[in-house]
PDB file of N, CA and C in Angstrom:
ATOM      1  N   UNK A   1      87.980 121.725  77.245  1.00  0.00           N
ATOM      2  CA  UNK A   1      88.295 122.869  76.415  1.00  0.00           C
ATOM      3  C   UNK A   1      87.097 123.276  75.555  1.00  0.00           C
ATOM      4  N   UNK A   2      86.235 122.124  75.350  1.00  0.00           N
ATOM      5  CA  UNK A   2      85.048 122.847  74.358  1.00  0.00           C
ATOM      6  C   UNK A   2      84.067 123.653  74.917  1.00  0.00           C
ATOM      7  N   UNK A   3      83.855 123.327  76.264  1.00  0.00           N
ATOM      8  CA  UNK A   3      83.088 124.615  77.114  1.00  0.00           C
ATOM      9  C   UNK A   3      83.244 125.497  77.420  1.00  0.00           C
ATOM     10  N   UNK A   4      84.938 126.028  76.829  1.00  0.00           N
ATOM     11  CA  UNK A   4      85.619 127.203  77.554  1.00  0.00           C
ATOM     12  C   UNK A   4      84.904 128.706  76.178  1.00  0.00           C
ATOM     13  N   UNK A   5      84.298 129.511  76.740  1.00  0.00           N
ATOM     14  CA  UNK A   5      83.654 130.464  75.612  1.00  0.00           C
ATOM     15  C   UNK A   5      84.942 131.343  74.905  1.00  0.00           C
ATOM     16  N   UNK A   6      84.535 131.011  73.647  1.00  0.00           N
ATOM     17  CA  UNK A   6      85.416 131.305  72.447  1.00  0.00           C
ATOM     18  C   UNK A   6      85.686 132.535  72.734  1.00  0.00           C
ATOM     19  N   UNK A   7      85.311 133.319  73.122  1.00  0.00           N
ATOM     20  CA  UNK A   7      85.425 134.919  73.391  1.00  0.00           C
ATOM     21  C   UNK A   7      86.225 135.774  74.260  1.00  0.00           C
ATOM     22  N   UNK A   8      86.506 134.713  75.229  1.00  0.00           N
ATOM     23  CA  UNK A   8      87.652 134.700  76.620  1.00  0.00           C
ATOM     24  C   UNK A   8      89.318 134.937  75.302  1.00  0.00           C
ATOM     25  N   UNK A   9      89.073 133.760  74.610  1.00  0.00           N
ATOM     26  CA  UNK A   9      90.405 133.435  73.867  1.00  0.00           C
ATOM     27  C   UNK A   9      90.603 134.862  72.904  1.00  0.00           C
ATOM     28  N   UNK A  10      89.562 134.681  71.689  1.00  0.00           N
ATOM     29  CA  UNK A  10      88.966 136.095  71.052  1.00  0.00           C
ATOM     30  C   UNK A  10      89.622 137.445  71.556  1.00  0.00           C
ATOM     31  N   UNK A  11      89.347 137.676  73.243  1.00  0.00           N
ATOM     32  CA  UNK A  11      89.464 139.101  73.629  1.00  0.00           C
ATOM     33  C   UNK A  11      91.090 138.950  74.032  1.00  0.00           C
ATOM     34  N   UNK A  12      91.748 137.963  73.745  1.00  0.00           N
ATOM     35  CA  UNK A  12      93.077 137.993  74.975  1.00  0.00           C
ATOM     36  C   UNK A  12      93.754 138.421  73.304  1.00  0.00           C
ATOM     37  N   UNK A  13      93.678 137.605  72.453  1.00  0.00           N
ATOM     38  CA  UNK A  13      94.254 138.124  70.931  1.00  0.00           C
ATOM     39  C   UNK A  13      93.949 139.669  70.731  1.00  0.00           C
ATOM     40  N   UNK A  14      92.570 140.090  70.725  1.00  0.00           N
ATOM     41  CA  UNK A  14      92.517 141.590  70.505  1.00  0.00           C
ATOM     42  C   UNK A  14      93.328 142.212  70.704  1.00  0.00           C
ATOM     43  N   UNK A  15      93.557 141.878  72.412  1.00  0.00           N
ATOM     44  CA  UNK A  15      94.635 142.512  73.386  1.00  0.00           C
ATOM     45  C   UNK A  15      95.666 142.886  73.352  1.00  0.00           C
ATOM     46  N   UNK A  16      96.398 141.783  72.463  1.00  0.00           N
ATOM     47  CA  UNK A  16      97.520 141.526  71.361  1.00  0.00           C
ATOM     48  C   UNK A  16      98.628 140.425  72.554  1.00  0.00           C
ATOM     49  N   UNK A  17      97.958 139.722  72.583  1.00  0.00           N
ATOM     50  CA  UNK A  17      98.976 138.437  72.650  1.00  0.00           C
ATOM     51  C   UNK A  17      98.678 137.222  71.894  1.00  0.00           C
ATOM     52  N   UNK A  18      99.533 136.164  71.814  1.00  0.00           N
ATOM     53  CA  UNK A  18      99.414 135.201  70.467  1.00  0.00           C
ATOM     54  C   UNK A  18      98.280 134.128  70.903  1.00  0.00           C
ATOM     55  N   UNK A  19      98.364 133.139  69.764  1.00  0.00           N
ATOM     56  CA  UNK A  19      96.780 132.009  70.249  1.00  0.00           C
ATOM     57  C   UNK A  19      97.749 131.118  71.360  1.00  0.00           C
ATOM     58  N   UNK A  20      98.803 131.185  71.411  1.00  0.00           N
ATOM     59  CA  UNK A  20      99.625 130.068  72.284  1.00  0.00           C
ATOM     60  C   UNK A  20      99.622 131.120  73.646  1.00  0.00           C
ATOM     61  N   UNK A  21      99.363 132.454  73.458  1.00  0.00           N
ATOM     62  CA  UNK A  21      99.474 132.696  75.001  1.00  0.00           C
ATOM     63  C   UNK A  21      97.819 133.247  75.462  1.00  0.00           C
ATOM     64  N   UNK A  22      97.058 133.210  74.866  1.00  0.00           N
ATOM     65  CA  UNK A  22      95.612 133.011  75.101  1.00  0.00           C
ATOM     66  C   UNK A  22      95.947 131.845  75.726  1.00  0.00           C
ATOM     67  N   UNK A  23      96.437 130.461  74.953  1.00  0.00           N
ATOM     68  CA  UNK A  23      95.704 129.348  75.814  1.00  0.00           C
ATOM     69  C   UNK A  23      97.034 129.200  77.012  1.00  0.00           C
ATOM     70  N   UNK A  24      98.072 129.602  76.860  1.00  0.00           N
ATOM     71  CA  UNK A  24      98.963 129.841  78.085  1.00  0.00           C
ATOM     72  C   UNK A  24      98.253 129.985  79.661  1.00  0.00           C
ATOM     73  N   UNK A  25      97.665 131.879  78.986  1.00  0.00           N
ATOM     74  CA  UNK A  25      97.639 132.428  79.902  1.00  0.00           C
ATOM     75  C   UNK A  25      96.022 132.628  80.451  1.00  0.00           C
ATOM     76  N   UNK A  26      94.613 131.728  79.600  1.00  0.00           N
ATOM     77  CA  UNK A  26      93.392 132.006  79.537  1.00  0.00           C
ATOM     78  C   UNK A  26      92.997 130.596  79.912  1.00  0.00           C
ATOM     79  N   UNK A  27      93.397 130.043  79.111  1.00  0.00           N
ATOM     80  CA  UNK A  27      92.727 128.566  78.544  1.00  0.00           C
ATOM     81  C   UNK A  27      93.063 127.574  79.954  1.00  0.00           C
ATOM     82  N   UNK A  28      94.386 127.690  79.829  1.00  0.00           N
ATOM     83  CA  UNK A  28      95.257 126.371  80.607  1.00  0.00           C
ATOM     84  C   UNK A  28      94.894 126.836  82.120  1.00  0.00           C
ATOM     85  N   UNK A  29      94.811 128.017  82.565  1.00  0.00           N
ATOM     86  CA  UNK A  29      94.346 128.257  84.414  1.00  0.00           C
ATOM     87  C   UNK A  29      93.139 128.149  84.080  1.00  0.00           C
ATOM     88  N   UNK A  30      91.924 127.783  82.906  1.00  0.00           N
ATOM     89  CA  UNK A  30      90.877 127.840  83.229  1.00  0.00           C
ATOM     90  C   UNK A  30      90.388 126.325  83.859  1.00  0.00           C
ATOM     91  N   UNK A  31      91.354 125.300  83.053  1.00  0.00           N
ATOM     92  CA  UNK A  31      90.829 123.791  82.608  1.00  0.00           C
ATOM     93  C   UNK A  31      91.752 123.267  83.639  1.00  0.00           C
ATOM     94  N   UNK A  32      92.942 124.108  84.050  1.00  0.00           N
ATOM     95  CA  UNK A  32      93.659 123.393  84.896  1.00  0.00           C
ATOM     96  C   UNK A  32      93.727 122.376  86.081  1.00  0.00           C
ATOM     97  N   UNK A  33      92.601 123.064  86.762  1.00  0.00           N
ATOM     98  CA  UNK A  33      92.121 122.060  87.876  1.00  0.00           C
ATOM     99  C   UNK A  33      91.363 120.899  87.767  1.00  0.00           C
ATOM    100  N   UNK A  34      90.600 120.628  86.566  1.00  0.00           N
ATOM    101  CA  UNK A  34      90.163 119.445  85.871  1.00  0.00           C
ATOM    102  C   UNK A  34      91.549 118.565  85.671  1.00  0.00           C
ATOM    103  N   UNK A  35      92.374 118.958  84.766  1.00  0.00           N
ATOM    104  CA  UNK A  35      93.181 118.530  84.138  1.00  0.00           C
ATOM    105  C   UNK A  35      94.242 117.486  85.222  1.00  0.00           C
ATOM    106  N   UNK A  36      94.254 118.155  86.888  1.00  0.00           N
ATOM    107  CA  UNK A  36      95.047 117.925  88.060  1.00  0.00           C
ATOM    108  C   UNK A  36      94.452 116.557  88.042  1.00  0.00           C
ATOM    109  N   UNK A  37      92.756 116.966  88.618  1.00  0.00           N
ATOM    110  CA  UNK A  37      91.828 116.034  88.941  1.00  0.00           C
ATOM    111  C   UNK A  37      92.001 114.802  88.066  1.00  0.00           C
ATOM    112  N   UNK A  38      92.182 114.769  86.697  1.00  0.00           N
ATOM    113  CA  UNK A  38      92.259 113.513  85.627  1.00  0.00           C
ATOM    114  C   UNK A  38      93.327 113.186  86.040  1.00  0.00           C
ATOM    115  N   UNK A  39      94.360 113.538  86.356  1.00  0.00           N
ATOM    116  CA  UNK A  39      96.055 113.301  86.176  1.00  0.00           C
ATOM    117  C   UNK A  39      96.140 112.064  87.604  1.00  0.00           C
ATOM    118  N   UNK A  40      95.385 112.881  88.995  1.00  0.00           N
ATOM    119  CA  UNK A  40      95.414 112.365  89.926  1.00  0.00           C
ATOM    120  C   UNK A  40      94.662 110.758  89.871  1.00  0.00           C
ATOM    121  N   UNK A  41      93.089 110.816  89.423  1.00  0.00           N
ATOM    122  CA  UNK A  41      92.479 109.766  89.274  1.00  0.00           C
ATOM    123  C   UNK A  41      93.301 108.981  88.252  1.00  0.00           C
ATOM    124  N   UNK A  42      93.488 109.218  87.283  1.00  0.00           N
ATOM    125  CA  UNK A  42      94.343 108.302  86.605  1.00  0.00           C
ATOM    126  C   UNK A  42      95.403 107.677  87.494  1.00  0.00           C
ATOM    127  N   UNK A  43      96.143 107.781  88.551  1.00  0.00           N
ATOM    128  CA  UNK A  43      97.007 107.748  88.806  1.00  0.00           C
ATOM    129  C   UNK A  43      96.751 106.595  89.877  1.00  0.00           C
ATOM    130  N   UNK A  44      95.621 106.538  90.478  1.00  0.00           N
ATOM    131  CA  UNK A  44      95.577 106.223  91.538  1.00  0.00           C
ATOM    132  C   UNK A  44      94.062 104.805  90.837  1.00  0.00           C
ATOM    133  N   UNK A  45      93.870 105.042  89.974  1.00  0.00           N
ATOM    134  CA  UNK A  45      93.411 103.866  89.256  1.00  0.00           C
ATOM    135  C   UNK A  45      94.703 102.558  88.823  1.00  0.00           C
ATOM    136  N   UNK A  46      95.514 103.471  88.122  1.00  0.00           N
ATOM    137  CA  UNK A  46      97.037 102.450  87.488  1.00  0.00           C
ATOM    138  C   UNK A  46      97.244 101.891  88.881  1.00  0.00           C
ATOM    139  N   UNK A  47      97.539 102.671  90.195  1.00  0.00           N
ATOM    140  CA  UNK A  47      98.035 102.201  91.037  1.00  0.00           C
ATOM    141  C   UNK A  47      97.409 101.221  91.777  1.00  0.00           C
ATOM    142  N   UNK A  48      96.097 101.356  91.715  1.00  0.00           N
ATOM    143  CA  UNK A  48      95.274  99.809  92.548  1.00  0.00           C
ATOM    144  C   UNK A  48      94.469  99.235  91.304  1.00  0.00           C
ATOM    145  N   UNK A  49      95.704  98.632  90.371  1.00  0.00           N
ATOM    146  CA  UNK A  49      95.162  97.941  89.256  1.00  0.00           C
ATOM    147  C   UNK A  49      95.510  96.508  89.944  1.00  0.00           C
ATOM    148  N   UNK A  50      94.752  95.808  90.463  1.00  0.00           N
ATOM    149  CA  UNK A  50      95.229  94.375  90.812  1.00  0.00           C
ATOM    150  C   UNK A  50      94.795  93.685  89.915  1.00  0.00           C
ATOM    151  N   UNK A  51      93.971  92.834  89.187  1.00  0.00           N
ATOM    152  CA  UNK A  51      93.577  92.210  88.260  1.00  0.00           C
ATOM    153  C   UNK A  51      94.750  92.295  87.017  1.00  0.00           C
ATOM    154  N   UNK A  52      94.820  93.044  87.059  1.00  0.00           N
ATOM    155  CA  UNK A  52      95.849  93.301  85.845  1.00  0.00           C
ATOM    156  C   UNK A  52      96.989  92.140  86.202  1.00  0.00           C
ATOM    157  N   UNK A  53      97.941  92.956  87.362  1.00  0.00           N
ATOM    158  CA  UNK A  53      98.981  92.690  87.919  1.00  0.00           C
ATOM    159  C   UNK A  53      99.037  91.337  88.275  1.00  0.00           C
ATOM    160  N   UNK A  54      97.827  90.804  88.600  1.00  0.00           N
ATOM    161  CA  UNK A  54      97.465  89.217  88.888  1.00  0.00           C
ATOM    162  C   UNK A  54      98.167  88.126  88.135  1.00  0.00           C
ATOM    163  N   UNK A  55      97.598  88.870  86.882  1.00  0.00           N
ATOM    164  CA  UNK A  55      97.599  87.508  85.480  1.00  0.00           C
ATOM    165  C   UNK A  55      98.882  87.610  84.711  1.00  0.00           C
ATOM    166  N   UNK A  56      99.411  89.122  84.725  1.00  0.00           N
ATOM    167  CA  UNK A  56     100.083  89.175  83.540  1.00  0.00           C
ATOM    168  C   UNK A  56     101.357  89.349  84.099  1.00  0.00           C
ATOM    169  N   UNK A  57     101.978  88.821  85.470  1.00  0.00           N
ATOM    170  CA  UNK A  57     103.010  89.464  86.258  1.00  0.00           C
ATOM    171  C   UNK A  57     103.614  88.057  86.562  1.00  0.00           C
ATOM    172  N   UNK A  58     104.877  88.054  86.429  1.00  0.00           N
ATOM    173  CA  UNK A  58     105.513  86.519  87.123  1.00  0.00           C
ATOM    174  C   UNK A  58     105.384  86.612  88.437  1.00  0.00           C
ATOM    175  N   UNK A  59     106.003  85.808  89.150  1.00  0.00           N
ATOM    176  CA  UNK A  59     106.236  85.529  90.580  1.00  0.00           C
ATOM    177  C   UNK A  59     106.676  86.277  91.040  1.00  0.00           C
ATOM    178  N   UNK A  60     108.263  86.322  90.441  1.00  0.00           N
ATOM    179  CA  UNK A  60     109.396  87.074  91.260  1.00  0.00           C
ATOM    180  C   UNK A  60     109.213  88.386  90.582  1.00  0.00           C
ATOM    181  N   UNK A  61     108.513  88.923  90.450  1.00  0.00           N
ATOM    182  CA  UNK A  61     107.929  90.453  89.775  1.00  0.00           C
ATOM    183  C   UNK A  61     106.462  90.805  90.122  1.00  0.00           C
ATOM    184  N   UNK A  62     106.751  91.006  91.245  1.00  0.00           N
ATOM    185  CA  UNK A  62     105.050  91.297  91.589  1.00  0.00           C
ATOM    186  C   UNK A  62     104.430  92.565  92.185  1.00  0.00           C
ATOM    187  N   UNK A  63     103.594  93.175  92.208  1.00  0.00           N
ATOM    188  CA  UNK A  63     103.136  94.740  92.850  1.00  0.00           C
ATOM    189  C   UNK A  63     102.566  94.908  94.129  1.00  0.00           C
ATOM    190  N   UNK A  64     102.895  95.861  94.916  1.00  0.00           N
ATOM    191  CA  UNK A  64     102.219  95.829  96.277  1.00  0.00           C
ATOM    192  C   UNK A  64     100.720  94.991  96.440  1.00  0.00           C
ATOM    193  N   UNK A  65      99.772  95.327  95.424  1.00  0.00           N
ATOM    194  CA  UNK A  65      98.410  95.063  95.335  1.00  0.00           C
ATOM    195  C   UNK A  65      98.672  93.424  95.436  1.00  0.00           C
ATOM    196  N   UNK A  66      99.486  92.578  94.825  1.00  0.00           N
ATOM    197  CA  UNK A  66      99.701  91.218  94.823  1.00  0.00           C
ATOM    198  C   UNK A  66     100.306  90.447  95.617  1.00  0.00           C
ATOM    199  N   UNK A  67     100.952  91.530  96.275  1.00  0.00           N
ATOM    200  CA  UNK A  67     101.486  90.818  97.878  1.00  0.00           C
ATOM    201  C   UNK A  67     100.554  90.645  99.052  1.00  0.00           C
ATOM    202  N   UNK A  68      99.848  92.287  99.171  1.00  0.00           N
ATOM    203  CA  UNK A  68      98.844  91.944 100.501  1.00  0.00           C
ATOM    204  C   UNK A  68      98.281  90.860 100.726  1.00  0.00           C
ATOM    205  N   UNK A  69      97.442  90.176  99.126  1.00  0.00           N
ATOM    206  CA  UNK A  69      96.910  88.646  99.151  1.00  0.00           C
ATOM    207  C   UNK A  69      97.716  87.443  99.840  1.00  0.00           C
ATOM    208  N   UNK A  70      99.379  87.446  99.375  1.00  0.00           N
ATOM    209  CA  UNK A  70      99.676  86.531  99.989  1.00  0.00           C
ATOM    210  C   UNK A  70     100.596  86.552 100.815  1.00  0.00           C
ATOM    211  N   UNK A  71     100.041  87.550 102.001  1.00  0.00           N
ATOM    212  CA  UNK A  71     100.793  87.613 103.007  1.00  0.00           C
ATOM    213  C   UNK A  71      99.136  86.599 104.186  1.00  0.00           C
ATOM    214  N   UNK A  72      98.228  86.936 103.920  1.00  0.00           N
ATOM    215  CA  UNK A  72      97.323  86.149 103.861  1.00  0.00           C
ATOM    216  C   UNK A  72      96.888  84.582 104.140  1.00  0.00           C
ATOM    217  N   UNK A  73      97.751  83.981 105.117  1.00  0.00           N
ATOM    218  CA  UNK A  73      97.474  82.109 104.734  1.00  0.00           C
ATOM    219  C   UNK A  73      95.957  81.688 105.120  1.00  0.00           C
ATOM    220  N   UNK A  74      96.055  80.231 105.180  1.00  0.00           N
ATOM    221  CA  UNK A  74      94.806  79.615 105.356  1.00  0.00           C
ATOM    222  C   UNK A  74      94.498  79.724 106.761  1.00  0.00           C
ATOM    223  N   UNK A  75      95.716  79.715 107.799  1.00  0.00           N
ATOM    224  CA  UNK A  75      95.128  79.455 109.246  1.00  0.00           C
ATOM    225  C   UNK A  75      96.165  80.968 109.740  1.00  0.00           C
ATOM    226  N   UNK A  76      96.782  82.013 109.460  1.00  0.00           N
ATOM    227  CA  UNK A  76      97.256  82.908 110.193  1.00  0.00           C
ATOM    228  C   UNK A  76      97.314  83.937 109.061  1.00  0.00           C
ATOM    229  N   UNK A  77      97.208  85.280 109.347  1.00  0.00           N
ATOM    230  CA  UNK A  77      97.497  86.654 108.543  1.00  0.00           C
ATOM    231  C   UNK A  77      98.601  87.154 109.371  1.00  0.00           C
ATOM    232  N   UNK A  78      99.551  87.721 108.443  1.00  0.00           N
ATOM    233  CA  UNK A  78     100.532  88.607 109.233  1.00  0.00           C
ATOM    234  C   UNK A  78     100.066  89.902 109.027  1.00  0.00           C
ATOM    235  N   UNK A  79      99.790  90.410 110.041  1.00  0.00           N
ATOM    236  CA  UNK A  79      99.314  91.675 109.978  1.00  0.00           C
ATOM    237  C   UNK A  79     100.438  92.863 110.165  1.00  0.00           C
ATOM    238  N   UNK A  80     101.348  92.637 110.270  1.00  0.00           N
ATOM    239  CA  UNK A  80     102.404  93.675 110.655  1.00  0.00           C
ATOM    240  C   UNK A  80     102.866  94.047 109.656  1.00  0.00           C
ATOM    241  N   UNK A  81     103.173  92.774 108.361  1.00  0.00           N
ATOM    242  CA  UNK A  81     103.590  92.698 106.968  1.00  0.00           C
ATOM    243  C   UNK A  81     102.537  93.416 106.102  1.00  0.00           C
ATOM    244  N   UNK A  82     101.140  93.130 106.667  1.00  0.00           N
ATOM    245  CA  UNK A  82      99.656  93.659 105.568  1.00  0.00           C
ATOM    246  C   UNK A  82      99.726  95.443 105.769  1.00  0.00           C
ATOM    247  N   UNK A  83      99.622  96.182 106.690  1.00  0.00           N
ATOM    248  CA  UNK A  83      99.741  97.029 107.561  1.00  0.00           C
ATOM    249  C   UNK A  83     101.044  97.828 106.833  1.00  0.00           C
ATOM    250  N   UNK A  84     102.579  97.118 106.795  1.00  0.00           N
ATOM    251  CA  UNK A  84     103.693  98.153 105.852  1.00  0.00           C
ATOM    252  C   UNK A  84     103.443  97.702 104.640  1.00  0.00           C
ATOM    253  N   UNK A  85     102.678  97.011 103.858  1.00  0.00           N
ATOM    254  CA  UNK A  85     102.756  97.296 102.881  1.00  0.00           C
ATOM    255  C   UNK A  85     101.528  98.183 102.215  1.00  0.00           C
ATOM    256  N   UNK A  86     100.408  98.427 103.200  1.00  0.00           N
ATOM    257  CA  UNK A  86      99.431  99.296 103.184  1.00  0.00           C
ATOM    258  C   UNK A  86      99.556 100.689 102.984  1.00  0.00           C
ATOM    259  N   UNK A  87     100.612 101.113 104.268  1.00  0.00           N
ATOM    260  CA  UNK A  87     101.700 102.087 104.337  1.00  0.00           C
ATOM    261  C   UNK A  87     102.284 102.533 103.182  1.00  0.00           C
ATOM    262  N   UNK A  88     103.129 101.461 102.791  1.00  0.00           N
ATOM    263  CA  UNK A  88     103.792 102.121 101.623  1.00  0.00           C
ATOM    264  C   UNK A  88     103.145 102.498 100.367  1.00  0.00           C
ATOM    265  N   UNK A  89     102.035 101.081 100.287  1.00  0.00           N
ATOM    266  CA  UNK A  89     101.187 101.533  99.177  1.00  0.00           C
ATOM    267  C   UNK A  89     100.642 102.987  99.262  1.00  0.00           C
ATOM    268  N   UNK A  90     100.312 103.314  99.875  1.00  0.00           N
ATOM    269  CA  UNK A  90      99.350 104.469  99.949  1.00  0.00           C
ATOM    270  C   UNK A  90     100.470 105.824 100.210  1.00  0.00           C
ATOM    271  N   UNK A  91     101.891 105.542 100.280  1.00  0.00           N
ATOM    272  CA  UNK A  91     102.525 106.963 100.944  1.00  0.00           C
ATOM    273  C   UNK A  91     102.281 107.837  99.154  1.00  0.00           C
ATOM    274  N   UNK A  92     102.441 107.168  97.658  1.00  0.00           N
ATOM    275  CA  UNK A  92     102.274 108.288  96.754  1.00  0.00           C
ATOM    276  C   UNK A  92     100.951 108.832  96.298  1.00  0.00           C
ATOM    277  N   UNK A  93     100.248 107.617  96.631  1.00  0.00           N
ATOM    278  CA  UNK A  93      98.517 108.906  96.442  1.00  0.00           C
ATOM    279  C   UNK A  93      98.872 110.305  97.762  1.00  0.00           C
ATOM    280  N   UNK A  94      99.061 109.839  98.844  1.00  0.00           N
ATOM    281  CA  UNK A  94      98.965 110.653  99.563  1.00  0.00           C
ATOM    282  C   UNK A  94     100.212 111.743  98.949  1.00  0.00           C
ATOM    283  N   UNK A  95     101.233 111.567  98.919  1.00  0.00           N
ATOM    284  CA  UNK A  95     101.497 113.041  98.351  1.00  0.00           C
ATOM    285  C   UNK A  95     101.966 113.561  97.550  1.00  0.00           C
ATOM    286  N   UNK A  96     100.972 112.750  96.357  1.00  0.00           N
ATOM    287  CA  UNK A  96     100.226 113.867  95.239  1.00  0.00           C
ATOM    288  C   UNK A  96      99.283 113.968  95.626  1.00  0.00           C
ATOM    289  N   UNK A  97      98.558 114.067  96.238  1.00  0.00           N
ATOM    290  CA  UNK A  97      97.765 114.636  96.180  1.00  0.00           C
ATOM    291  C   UNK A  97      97.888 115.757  97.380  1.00  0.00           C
ATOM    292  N   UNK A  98      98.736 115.857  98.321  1.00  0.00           N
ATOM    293  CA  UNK A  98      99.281 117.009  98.564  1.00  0.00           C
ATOM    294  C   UNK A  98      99.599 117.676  98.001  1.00  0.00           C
ATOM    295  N   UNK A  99     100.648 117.338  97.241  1.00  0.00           N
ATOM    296  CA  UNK A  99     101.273 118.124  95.864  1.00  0.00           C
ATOM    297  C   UNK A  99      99.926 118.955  95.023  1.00  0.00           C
ATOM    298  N   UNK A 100      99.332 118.592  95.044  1.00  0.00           N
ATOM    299  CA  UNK A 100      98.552 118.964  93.263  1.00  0.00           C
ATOM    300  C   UNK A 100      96.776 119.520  94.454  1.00  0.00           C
ATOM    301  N   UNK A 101      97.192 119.708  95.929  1.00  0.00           N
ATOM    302  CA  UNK A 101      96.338 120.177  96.799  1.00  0.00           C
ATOM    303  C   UNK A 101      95.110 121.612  96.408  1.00  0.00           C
ATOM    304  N   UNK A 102      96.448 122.208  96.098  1.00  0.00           N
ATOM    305  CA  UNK A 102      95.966 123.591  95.454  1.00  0.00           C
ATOM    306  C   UNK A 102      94.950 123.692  94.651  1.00  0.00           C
ATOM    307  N   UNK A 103      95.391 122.925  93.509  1.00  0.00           N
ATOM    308  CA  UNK A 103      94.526 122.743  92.210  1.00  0.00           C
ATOM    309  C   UNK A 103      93.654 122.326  92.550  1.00  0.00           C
ATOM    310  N   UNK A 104      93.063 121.358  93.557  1.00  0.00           N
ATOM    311  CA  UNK A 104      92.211 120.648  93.937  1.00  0.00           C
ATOM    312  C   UNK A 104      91.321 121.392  94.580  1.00  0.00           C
ATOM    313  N   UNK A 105      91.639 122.484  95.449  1.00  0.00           N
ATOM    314  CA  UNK A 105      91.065 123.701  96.185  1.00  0.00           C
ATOM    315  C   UNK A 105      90.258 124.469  95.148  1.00  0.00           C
ATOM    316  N   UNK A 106      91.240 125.119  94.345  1.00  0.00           N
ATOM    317  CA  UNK A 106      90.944 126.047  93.150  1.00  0.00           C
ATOM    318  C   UNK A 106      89.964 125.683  92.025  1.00  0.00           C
ATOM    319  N   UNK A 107      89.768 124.318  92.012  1.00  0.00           N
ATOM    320  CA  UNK A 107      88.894 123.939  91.428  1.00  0.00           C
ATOM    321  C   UNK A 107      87.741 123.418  92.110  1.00  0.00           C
ATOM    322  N   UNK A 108      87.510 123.163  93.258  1.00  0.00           N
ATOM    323  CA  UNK A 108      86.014 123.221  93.745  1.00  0.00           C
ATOM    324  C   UNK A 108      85.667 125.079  94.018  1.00  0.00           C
ATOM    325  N   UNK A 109      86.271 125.742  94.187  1.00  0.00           N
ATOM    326  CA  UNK A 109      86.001 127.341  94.670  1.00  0.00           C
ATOM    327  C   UNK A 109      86.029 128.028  93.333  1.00  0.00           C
ATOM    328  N   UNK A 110      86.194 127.388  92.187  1.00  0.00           N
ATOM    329  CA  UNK A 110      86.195 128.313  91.432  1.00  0.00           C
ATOM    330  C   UNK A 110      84.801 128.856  90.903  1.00  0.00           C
ATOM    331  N   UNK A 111      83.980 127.759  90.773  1.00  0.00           N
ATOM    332  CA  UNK A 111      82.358 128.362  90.347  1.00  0.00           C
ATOM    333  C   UNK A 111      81.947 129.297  91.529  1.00  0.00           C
ATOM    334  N   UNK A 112      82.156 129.187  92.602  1.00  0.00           N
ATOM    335  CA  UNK A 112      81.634 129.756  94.315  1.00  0.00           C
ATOM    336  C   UNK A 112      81.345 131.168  94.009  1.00  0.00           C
ATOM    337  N   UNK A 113      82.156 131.848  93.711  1.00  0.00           N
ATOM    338  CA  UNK A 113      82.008 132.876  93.274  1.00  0.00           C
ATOM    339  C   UNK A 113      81.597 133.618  92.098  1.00  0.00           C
ATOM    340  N   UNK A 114      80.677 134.590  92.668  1.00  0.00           N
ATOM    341  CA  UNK A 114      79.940 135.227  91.181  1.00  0.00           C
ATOM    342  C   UNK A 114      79.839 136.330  90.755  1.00  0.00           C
ATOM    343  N   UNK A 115      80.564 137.080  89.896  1.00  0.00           N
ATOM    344  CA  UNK A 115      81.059 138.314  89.198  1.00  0.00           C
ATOM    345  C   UNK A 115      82.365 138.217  88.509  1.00  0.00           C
TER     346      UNK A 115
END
């Protein structure tokens, strides 16, 4: 928001709408696609937090990230078990970030153009 030029906001008031619909209708589609981008990375950081989940998680309470390890033995891997839980791990990054696709578009194309 501090890079957004004061004058965008400035001219939408002239105009005569309020400071809540400047940043409604100026501010918030400007920063928006940043804002996706944080929402998403955040999201998908919490979600492959293993270290965390390691130490501070009982047994019988544990997170996808803490199972793959011990599906894992010393002399065999089940791979069929590593594989759905890979699957599942990964089905909500994948769609949010379908979901929130747009924004993601709209914000690499938005500098592209010039005028």
């Amino acid at each position: 928001f501090e890079d957004l030029p004061v004058e965008l906001e400035e001219a939408a008031v002239i105009d005569g709408t309020t400071i809540f619909g400047a940043f409604r209708r100026i501010a918030l589609p400007l920063v928006g696609p940043g804002l996706v981008v944080t929402a998403l990375f955040s999201f998908i950081f919490t979600w492959n937090e293993f270290m965390f989940a390691l130490l501070f998680t009982r047994r019988d309470v544990r997170t996808l990230t803490i199972i793959v390890p011990s599906l894992v033995g010393g002399h065999e891997i089940l791979w069929g078990q590593v594989a759905a839980v890979g699957v599942v791990a990964i089905i909500p990054n994948v769609l949010l970030a379908l979901l929130l696709q747009r924004f993601l578009v709209r914000g690499l194309t938005l500098g592209a153009v010039k005028g």
